[in-house]
Protein backbone atom coordinates (compact mmCIF):
# COMPACT_ATOMS: atom_id res chain seq x y z
CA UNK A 1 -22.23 13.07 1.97
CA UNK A 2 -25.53 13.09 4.24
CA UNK A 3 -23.86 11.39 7.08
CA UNK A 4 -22.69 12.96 10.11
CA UNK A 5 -19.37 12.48 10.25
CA UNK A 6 -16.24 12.52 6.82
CA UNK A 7 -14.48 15.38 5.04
CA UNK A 8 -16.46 17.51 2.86
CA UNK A 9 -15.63 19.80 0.07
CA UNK A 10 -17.37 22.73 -1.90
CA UNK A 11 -18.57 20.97 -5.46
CA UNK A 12 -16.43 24.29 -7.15
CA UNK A 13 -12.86 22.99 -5.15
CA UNK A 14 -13.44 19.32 -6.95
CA UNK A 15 -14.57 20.54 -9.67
CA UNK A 16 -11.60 23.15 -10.17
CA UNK A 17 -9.17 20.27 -8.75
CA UNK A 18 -9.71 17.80 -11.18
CA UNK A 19 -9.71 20.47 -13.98
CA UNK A 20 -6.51 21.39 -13.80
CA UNK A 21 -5.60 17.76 -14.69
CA UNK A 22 -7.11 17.97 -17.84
CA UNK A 23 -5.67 18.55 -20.85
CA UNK A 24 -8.19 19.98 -23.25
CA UNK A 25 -9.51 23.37 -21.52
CA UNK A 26 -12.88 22.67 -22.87
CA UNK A 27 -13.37 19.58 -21.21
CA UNK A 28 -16.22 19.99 -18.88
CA UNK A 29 -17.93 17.78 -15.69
CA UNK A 30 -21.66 16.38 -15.06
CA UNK A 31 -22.63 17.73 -11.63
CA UNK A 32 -22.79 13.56 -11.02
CA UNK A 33 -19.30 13.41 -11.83
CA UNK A 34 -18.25 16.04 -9.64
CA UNK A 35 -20.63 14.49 -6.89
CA UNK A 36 -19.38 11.06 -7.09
CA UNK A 37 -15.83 12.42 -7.05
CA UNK A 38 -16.41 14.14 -4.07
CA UNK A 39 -17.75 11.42 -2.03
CA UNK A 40 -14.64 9.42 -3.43
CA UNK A 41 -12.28 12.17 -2.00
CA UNK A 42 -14.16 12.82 1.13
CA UNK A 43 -14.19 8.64 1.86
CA UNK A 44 -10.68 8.48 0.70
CA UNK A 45 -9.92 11.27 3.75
CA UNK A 46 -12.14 9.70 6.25
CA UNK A 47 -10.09 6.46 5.72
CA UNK A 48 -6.80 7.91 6.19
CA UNK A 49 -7.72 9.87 9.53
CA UNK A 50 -9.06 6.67 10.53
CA UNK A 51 -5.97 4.43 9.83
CA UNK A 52 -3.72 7.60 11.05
CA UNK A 53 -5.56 7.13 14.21
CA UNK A 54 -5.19 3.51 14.74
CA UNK A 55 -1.49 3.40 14.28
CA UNK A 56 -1.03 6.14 16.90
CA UNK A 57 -2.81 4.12 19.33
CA UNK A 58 0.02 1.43 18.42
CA UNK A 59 2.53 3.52 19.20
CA UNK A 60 0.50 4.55 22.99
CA UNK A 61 -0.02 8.13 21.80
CA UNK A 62 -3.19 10.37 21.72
CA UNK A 63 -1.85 12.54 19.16
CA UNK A 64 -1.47 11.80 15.45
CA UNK A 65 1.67 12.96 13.68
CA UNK A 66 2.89 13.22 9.94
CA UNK A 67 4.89 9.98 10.56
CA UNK A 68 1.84 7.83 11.39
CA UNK A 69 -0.20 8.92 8.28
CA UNK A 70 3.24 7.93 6.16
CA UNK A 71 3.24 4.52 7.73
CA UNK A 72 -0.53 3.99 6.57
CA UNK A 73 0.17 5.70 3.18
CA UNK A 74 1.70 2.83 0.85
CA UNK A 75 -1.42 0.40 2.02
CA UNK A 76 -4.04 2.94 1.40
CA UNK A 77 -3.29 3.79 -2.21
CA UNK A 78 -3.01 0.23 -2.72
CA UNK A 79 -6.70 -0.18 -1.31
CA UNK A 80 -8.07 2.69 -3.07
């Protein structure tokens, strides 16, 4: 991700992430796999802060806690 701002992971944490899902040990990743997958995972954890954020503001508080990124989970795998 070029921009300033979003979570960002090492290519070789994807990359040994979604290996671990697979089935067949020789199955193996394009770097433009691995890239699009992390920009996927990084936007995916951008979102979440963001809605996190917004429903601790609801609730008049400064700080996020576990139970405002549960309230935000359900919709957020739905959207993604």
């Amino acid at each position: 991700m070029t921009e300033e701002y979003g979570a960002l992971f090492k290519k070789k944490t994807i990359q040994c992430m979604l290996q671990s899902f697979f089935k067949d040990e020789k199955t193996k990743m394009t770097s433009e796999a691995i890239h699009l997958s992390r920009e996927l995972i990084g936007l995916f954890i951008t979102e979440a802060i963001m809605r996190s954020c917004k429903e601790a503001e609801k609730d008049s508080t400064t700080t996020v806690s576990i139970e405002h990124l549960e309230k935000i989970l359900p919709q957020l795998l739905l959207d993604f």
